[in-house]
Protein backbone atom coordinates (compact mmCIF):
# COMPACT_ATOMS: atom_id res chain seq x y z
CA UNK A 1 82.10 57.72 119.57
CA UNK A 2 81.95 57.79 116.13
CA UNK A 3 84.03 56.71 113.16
CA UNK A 4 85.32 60.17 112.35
CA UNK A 5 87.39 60.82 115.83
CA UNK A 6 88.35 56.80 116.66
CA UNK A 7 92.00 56.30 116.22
CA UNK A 8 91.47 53.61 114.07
CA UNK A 9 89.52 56.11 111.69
CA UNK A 10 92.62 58.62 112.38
CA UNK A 11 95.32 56.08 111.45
CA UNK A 12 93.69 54.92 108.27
CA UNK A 13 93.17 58.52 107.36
CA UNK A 14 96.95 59.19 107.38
CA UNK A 15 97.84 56.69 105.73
CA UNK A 16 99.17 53.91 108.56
CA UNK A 17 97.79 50.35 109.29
CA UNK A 18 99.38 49.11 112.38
CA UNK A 19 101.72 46.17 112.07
CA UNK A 20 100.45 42.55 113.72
CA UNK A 21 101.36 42.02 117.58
CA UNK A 22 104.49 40.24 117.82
CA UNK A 23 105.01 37.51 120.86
CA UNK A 24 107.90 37.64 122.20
CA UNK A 25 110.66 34.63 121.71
CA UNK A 26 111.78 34.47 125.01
CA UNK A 27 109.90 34.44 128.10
CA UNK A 28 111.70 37.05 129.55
CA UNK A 29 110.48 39.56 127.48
CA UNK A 30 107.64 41.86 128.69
CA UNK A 31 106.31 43.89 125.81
CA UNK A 32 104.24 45.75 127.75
CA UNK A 33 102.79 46.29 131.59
CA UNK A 34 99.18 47.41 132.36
CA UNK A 35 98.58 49.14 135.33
CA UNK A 36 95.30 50.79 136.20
CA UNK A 37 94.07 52.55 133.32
CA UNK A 38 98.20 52.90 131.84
CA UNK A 39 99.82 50.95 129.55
CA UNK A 40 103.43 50.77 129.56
CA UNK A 41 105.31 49.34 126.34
CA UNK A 42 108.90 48.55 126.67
CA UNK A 43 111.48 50.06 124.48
CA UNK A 44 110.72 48.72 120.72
CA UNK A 45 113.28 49.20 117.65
CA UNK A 46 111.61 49.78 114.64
CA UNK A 47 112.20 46.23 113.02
CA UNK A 48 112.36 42.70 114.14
CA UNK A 49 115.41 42.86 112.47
CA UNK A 50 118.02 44.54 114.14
CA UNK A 51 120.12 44.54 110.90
CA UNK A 52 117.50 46.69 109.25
CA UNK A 53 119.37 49.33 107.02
CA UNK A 54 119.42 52.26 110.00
CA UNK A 55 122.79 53.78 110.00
CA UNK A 56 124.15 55.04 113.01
CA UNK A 57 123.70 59.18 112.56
CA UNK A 58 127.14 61.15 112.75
CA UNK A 59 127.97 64.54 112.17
CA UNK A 60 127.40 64.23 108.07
CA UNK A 61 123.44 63.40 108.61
CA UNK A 62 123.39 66.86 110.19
CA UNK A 63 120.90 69.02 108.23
CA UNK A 64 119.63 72.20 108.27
CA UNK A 65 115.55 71.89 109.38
CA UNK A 66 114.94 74.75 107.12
CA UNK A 67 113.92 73.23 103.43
CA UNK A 68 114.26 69.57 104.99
CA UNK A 69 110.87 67.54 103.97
CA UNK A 70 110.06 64.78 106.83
CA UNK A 71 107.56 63.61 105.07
CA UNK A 72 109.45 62.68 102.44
CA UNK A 73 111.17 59.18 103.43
CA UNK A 74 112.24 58.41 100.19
CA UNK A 75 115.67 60.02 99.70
CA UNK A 76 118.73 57.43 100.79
CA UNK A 77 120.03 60.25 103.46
CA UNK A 78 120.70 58.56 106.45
CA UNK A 79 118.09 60.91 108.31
CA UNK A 80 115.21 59.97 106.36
CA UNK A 81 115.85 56.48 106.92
CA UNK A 82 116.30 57.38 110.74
CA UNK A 83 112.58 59.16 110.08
CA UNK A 84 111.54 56.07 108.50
CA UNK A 85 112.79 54.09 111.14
CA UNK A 86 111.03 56.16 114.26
CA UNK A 87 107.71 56.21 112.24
CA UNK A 88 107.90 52.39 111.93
CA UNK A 89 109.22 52.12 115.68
CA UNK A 90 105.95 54.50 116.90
CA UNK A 91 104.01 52.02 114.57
CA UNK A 92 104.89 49.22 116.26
CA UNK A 93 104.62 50.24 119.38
CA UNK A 94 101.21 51.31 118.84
CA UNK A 95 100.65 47.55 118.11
CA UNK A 96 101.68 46.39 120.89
CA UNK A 97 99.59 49.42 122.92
CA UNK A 98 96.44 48.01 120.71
CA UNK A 99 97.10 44.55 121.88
CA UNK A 100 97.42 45.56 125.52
CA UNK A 101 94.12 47.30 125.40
CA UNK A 102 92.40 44.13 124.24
CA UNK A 103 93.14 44.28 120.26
CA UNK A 104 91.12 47.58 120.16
CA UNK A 105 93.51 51.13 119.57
CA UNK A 106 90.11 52.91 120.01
CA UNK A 107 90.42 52.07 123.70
CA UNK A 108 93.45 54.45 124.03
CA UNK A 109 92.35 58.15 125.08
CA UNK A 110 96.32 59.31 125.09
CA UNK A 111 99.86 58.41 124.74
CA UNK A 112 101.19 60.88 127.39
CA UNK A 113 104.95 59.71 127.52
CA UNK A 114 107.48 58.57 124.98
CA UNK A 115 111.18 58.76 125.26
CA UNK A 116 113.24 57.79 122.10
CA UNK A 117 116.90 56.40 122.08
CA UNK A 118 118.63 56.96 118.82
CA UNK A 119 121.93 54.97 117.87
CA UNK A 120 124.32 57.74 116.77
CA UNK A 121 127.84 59.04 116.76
CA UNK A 122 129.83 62.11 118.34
CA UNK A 123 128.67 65.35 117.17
CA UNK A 124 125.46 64.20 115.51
CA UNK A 125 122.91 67.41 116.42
CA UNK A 126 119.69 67.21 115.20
CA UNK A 127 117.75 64.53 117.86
CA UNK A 128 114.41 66.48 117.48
CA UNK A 129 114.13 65.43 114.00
CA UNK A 130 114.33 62.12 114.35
CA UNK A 131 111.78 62.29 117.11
CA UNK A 132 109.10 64.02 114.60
CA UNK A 133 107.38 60.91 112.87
CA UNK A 134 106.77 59.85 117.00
CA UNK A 135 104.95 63.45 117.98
CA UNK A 136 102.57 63.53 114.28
CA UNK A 137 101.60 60.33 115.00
CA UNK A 138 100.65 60.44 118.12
CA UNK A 139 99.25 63.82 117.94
CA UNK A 140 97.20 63.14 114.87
CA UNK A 141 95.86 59.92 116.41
CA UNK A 142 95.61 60.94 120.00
CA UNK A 143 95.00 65.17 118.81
CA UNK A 144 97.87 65.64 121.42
CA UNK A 145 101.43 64.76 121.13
CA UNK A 146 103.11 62.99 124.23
CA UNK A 147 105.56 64.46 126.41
CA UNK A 148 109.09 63.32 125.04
CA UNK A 149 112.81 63.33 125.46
CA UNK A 150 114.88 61.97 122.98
CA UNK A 151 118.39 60.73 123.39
CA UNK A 152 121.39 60.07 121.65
CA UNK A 153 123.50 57.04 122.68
CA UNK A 154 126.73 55.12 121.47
CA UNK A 155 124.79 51.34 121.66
CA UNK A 156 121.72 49.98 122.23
CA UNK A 157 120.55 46.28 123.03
CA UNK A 158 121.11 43.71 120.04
CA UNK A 159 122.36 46.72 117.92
CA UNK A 160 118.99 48.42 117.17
CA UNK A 161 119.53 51.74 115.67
CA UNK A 162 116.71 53.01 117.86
CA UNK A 163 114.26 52.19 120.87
CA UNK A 164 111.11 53.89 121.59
CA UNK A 165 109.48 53.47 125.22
CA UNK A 166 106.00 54.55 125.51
CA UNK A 167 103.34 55.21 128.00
CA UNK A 168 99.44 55.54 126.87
CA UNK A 169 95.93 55.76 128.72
CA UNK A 170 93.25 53.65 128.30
CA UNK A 171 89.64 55.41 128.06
CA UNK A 172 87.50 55.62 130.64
CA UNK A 173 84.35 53.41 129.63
């Protein structure tokens, strides 16, 4: 394999360095499972911190798609930070996917599963836009994007404003 169509060489290319592997605290954490040639990572929020400045989405961070830049993550609209946060939340769990597969991303052929839980409020609409950092990502590293669902819910676990499960392959060698 060469350099041009690793992962590695795909993330650097867009931009992205992967955050360090974090241990978990408490013991009774798993991060991650490996089974076979899967790796499963348990649902990650995009920060350590779960009072990272995510808002909870409600109806007024409804936008029209049309004329809406998600690559632009700089505006203080709370759905560019939600962007931000689901591009930092794929980040991280591609960490903890690298770290599973020995330290090496180039060992993972495919993230074929990821299912996103987004903090949000009643009438808040536009799920599938939060979910887009998670499908470029994986599709530009990966040349594929993962089957998804994407969910809205009232509360999540230590107040993150989002958790993103994953499942990946590891490459035949």
């Amino acid at each position: 394999m060469t350099d041009a169509v690793t992962p590695s060489a795909r993330l650097q290319k867009m931009g992205f360095e992967l955050p360090p592997y974090e241990v978990p605290e408490k013991e009774v954490l798993t991060p991650f499972v490996v089974h076979g040639d899967r790796i499963l990572v348990s649902a990650i929020a995009p920060f350590a911190d779960p009072e990272a400045p995510i808002p909870r989405l409600n109806q007024d961070a409804n936008v029209e798609a049309e004329g809406f830049d998600p690559e632009d993550l700089s505006e203080s609209h709370p759905m560019n930070r939600a962007m931000l946060g689901s591009r930092m939340a794929t980040l991280r769990a591609l960490s903890v996917a690298a770290h599973a597969a020995g330290g090496d991303i180039d060992r993972i052929a495919a993230c074929v599963r990821a299912s996103l839980a987004v903090r949000t409020g009643p009438n808040f609409e536009r799920l599938g836009l939060v979910y887009m950092p998670v499908q470029r990502i994986m599709r530009g590293l990966f040349g594929t994007g993962p089957a998804f669902a994407v969910t809205g819910v009232a509360a999540l676990p230590a107040a993150a404003p989002m958790l993103l499960e994953t499942e990946f392959v590891l490459r035949h060698e």
